[in-house]
Protein backbone atom coordinates (compact mmCIF):
# COMPACT_ATOMS: atom_id res chain seq x y z
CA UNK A 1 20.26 57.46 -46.29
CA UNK A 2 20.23 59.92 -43.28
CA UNK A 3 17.93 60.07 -40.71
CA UNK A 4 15.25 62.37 -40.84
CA UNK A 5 15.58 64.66 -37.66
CA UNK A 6 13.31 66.92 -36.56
CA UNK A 7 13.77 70.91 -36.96
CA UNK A 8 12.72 71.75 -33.37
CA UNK A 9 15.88 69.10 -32.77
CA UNK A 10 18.66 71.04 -34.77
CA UNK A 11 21.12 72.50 -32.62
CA UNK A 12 21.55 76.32 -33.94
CA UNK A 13 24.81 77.41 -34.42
CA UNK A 14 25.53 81.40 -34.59
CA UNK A 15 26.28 82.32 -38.01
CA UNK A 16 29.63 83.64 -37.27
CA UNK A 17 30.71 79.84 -35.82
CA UNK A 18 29.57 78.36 -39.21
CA UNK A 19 32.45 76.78 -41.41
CA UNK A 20 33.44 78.97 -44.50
CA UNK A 21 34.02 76.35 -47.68
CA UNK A 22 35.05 77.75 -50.74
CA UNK A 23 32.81 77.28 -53.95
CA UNK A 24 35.55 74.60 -55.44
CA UNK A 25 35.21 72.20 -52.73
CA UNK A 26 31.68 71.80 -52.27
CA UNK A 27 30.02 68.35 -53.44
CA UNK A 28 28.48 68.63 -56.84
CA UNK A 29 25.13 66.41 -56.55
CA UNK A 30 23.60 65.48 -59.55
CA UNK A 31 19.80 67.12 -60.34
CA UNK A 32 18.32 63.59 -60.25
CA UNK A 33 19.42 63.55 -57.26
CA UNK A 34 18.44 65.99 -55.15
CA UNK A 35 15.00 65.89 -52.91
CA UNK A 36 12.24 66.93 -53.59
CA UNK A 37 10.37 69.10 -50.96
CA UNK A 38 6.88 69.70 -51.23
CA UNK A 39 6.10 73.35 -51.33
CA UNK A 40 4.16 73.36 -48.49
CA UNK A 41 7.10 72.22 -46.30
CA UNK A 42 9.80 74.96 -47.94
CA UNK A 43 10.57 77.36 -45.50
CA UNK A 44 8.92 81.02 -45.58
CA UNK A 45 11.29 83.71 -45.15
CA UNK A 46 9.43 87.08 -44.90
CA UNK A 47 10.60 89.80 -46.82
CA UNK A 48 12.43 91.75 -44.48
CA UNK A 49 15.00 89.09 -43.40
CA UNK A 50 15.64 88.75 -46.79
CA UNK A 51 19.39 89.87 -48.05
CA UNK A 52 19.06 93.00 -49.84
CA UNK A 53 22.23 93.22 -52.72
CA UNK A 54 22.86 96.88 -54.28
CA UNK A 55 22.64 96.80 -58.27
CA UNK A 56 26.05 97.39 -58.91
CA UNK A 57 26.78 94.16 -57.29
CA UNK A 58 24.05 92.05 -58.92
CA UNK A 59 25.51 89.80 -61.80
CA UNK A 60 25.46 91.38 -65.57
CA UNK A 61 24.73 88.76 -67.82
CA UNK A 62 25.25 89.38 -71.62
CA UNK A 63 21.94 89.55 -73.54
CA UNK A 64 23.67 86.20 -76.11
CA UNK A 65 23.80 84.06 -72.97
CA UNK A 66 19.95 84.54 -71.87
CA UNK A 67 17.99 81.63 -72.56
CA UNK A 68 16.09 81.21 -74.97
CA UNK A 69 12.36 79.50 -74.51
CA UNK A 70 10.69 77.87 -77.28
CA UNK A 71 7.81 79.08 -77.68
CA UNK A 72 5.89 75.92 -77.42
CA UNK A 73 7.74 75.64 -73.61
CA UNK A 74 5.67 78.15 -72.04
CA UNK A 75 3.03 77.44 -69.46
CA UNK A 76 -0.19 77.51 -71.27
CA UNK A 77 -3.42 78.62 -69.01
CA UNK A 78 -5.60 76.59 -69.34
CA UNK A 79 -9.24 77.47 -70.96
CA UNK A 80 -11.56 76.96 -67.47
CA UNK A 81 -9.20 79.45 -65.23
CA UNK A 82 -10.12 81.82 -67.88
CA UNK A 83 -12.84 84.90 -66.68
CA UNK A 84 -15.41 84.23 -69.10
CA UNK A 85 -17.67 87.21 -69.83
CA UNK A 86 -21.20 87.19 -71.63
CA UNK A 87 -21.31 89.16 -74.55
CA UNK A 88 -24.04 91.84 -73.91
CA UNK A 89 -21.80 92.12 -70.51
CA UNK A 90 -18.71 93.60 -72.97
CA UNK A 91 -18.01 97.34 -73.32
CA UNK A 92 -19.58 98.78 -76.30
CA UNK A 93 -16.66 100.82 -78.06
CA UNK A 94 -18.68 103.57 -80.53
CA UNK A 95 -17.64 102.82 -84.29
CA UNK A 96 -16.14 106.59 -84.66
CA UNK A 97 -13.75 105.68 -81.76
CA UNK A 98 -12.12 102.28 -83.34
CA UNK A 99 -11.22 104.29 -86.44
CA UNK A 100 -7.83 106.33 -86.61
CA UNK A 101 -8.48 109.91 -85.79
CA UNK A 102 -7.96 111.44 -89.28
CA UNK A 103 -5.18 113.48 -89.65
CA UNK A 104 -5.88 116.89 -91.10
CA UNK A 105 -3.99 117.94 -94.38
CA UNK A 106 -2.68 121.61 -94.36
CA UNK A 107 -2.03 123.33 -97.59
CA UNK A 108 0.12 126.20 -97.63
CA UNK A 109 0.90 128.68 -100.12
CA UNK A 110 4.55 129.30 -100.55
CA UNK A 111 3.51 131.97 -103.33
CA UNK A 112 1.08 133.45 -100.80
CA UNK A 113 4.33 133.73 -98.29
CA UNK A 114 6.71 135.19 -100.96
CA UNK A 115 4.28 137.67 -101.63
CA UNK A 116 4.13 139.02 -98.36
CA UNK A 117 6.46 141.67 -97.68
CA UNK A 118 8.25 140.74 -94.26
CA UNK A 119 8.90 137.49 -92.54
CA UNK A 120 6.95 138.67 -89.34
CA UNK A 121 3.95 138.38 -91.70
CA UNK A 122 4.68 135.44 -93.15
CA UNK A 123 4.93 133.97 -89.97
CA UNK A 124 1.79 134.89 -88.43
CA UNK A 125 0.13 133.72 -91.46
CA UNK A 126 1.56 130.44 -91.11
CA UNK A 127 0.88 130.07 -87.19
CA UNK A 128 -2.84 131.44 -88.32
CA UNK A 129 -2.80 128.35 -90.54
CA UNK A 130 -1.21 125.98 -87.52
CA UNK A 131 -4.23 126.64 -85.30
CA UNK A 132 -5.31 123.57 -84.94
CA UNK A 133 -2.24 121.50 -84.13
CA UNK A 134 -1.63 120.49 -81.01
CA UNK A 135 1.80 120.34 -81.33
CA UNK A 136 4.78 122.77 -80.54
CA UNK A 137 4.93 124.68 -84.32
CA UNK A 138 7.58 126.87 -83.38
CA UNK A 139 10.91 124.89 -84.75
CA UNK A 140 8.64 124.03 -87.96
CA UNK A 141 7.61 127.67 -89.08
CA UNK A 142 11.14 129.52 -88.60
CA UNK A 143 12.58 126.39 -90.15
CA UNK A 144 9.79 126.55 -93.07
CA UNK A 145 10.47 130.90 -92.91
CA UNK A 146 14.52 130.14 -93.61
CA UNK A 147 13.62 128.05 -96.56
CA UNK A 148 11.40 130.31 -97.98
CA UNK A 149 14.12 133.45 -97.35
CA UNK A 150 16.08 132.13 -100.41
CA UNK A 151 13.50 131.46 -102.73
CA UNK A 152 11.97 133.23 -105.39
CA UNK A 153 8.48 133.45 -106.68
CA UNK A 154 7.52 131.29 -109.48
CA UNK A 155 6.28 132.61 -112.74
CA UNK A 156 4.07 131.00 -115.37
CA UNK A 157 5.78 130.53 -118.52
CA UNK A 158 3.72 133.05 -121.12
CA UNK A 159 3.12 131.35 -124.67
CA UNK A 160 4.53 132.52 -127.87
C-alpha cells in the first residue's frame, strides 16, 4: 500500500514536463480494484477549465454497439421523493377539450365543377368550399382542377 500524502504536499509539475506514455503501456488495474473515493472528496473542476473537443473529433459510435439497458436496470424513484398533489389541487381540463377536435367532412360536387364553364370558376367554387381549412389549399385545388380537366360528366342510365 502507498502512503497517503497530503495534496497541499504534491509537488506540481508544469504540464509540459509531464511524461508522455502511450495507451499500450499503461497498467491495466482490475475494477475490483480500484479505490473508491467518496464523492465529496472528488475534485471539482469548474466548467471553464474544462477541455472543450469540436464534434468532428468526438468518437462516432455505431448505433449496434450502444448498450442496451434492461429495462428492469433502471433507477427507479422512489414513491416518497414523489410531489404529491391533492386532488381538488389538479387542473380541471373541460370535457370538450379531452376529445379530438372533430374533423370536418367536405363534400364536393365533381358534377357541380364539370358543369361550370371555365376552370377559373371551378376554382373559386372550390376555394369558396375550402374556407374553413386552415391549411395551404392551393397544391390541392389545381391538383383536384387537372383531374377534373379530363373527365366527363356522368349520365344516368334512362330505362327501356
Amino acid at each position: 500500500r502507498l502512503p497517503v500524502v497530503p495534496q497541499s504536499r504534491l509537488p506540481v509539475v508544469p504540464q509540459s514536463r509531464l511524461p508522455v506514455v502511450p495507451r499500450d503501456r499503461l497498467p491495466v488495474v482490475p475494477r475490483d480494484r480500484l479505490p473508491v473515493v467518496p464523492r465529496d472528496r472528488l475534485p471539482v473542476v469548474p466548467r471553464d477549465r474544462l477541455p472543450v473537443v469540436p464534434r468532428d473529433r468526438l468518437p462516432v459510435v455505431p448505433r449496434d454497439r450502444l448498450p442496451v439497458v434492461p429495462r428492469d436496470r433502471l433507477p427507479v424513484v422512489p414513491r416518497d421523493r414523489l410531489p404529491v398533489v391533492p386532488r381538488d389541487r389538479l387542473p380541471v381540463v373541460p370535457r370538450d377539450r379531452l376529445a379530438e377536435e372533430a374533423i370536418p367532412e367536405l363534400e364536393i360536387d365533381v358534377d357541380e365543377l364539370l358543369d361550370m364553364p371555365s376552370d377559373d370558376d371551378r376554382g373559386a367554387r372550390v376555394k369558396d368550399l375550402l374556407v374553413d381549412c386552415y391549411k395551404p389549399t392551393e397544391d390541392f385545388v389545381s391538383g383536384l382542377l387537372d383531374k377534373i380537366r379530363g373527365m366527363q360528366k356522368l349520365t344516368t342510365p334512362q330505362k327501356k
